[in-house]
C-alpha atoms as a PDB file:
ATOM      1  CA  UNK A   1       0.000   0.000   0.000  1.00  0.00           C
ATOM      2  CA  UNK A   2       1.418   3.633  -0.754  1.00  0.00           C
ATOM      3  CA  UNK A   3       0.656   6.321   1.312  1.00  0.00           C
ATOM      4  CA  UNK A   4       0.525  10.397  -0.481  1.00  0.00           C
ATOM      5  CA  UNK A   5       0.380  12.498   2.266  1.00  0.00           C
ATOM      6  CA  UNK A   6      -2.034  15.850   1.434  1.00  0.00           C
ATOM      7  CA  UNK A   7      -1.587  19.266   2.725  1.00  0.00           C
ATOM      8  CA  UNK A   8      -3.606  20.861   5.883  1.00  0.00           C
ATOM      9  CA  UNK A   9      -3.818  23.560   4.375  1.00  0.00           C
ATOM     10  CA  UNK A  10      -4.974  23.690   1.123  1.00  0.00           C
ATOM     11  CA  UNK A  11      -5.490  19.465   0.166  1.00  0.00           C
ATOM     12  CA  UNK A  12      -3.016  18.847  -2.429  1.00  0.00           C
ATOM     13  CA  UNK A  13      -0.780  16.003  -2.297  1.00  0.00           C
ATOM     14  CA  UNK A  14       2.621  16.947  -0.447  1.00  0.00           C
ATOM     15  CA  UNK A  15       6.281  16.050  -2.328  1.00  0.00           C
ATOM     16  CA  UNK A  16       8.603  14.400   0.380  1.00  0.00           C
ATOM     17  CA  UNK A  17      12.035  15.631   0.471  1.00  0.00           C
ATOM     18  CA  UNK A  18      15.274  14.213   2.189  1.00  0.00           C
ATOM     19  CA  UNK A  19      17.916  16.176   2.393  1.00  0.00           C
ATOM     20  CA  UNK A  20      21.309  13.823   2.446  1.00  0.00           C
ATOM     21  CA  UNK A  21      22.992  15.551   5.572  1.00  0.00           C
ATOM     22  CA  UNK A  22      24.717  13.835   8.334  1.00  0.00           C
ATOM     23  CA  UNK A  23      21.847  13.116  10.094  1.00  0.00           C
ATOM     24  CA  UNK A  24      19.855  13.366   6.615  1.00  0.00           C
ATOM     25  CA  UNK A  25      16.519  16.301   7.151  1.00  0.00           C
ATOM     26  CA  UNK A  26      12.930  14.766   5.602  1.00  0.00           C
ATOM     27  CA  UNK A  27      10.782  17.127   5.114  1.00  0.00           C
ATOM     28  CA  UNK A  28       7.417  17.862   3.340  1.00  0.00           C
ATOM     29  CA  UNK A  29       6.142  20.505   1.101  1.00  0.00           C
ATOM     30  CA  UNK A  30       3.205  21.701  -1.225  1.00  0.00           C
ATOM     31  CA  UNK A  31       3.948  22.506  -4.512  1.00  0.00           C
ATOM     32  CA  UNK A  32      -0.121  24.148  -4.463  1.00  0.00           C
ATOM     33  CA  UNK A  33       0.122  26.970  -1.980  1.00  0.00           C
ATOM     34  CA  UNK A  34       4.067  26.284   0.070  1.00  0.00           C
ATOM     35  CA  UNK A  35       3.332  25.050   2.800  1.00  0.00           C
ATOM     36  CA  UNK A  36       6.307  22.831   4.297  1.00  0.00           C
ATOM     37  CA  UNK A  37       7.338  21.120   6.948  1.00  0.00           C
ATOM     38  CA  UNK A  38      10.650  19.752   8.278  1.00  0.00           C
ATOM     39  CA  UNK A  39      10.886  16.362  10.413  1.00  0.00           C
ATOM     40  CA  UNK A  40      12.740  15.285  13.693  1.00  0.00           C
ATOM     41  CA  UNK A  41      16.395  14.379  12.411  1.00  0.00           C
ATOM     42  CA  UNK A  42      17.053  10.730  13.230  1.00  0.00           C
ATOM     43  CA  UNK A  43      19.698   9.096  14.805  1.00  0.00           C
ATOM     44  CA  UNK A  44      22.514   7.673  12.968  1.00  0.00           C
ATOM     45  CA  UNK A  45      23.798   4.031  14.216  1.00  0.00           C
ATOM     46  CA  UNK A  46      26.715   2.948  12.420  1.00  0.00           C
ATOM     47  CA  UNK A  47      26.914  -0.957  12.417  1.00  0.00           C
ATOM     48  CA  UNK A  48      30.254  -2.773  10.910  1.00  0.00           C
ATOM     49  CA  UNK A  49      29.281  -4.680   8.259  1.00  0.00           C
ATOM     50  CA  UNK A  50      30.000  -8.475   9.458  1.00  0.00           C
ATOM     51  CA  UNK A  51      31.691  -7.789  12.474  1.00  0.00           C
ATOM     52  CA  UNK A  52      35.312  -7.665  13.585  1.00  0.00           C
ATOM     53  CA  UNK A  53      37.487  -9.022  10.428  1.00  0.00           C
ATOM     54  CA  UNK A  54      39.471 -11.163  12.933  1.00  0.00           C
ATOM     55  CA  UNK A  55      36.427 -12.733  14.981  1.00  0.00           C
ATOM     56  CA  UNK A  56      36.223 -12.473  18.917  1.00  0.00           C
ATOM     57  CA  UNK A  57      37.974  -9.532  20.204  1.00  0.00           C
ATOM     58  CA  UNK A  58      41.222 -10.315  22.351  1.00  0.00           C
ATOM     59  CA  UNK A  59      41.391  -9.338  26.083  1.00  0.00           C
ATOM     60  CA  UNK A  60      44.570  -7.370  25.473  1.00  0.00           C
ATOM     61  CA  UNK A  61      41.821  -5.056  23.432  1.00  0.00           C
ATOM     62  CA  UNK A  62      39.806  -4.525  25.762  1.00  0.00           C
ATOM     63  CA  UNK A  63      41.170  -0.809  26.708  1.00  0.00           C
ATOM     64  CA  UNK A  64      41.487   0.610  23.061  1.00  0.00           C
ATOM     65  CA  UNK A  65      38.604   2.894  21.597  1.00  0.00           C
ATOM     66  CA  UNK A  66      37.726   0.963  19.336  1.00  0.00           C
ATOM     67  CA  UNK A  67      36.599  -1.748  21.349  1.00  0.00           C
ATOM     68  CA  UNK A  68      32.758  -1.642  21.678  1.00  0.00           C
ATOM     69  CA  UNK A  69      32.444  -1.625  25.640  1.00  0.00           C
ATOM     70  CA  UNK A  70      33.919   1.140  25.259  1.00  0.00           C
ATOM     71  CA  UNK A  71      32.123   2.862  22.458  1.00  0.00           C
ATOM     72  CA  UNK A  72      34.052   2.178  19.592  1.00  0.00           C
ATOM     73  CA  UNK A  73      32.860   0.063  16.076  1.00  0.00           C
ATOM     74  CA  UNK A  74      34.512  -3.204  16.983  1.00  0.00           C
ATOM     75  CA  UNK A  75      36.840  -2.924  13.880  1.00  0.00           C
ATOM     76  CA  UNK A  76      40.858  -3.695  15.307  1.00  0.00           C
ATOM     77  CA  UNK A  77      43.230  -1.353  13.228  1.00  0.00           C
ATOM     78  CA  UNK A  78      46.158  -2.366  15.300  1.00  0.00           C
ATOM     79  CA  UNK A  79      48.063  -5.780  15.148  1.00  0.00           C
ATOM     80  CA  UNK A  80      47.464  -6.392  18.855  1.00  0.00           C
ATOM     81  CA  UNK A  81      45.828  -9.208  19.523  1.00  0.00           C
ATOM     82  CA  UNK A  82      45.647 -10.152  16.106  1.00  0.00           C
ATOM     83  CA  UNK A  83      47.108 -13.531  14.774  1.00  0.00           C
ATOM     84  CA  UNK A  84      50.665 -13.897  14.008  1.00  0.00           C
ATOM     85  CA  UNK A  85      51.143 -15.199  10.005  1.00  0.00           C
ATOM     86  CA  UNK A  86      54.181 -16.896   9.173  1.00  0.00           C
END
């Protein structure tokens, strides 16, 4: 099902509009009279795409930034922890 939004004010249907910022803007507006209307900004939650390239995170990781207890993505940069290749 597809929803068309119409204007309060005057009926007409309303042209959505997203705005690619960082957090993207949606907003509304009628072409008819100009009415408009800007949404809440939503929250940006950046995921790694499948996880930590070298599976479980170490202990000795545990204190960098990037670990996610303490906020970080999960993605190691560093070689600690990491296996040694021969």
């Amino acid at each position: 099902m597809q929803v068309i939004y119409t204007c309060p004010k005057c009926g007409h249907d309303l042209i959505a509009i997203s705005t690619a910022s960082i957090p993207p803007i949606h907003s509304m507006w009628c072409m008819a009279c100009g009415w408009s209307s800007e949404g809440e900004r939503e929250e940006i939650i950046r995921v790694p795409y499948g996880g930590n390239m070298y599976g479980d995170i170490p202990n000795a990781c545990r204190a960098c930034a990037n670990h996610p207890s303490n906020g970080g993505s999960g993605i190691c940069h560093c070689i600690l922890g990491t296996q040694t290749i021969y």
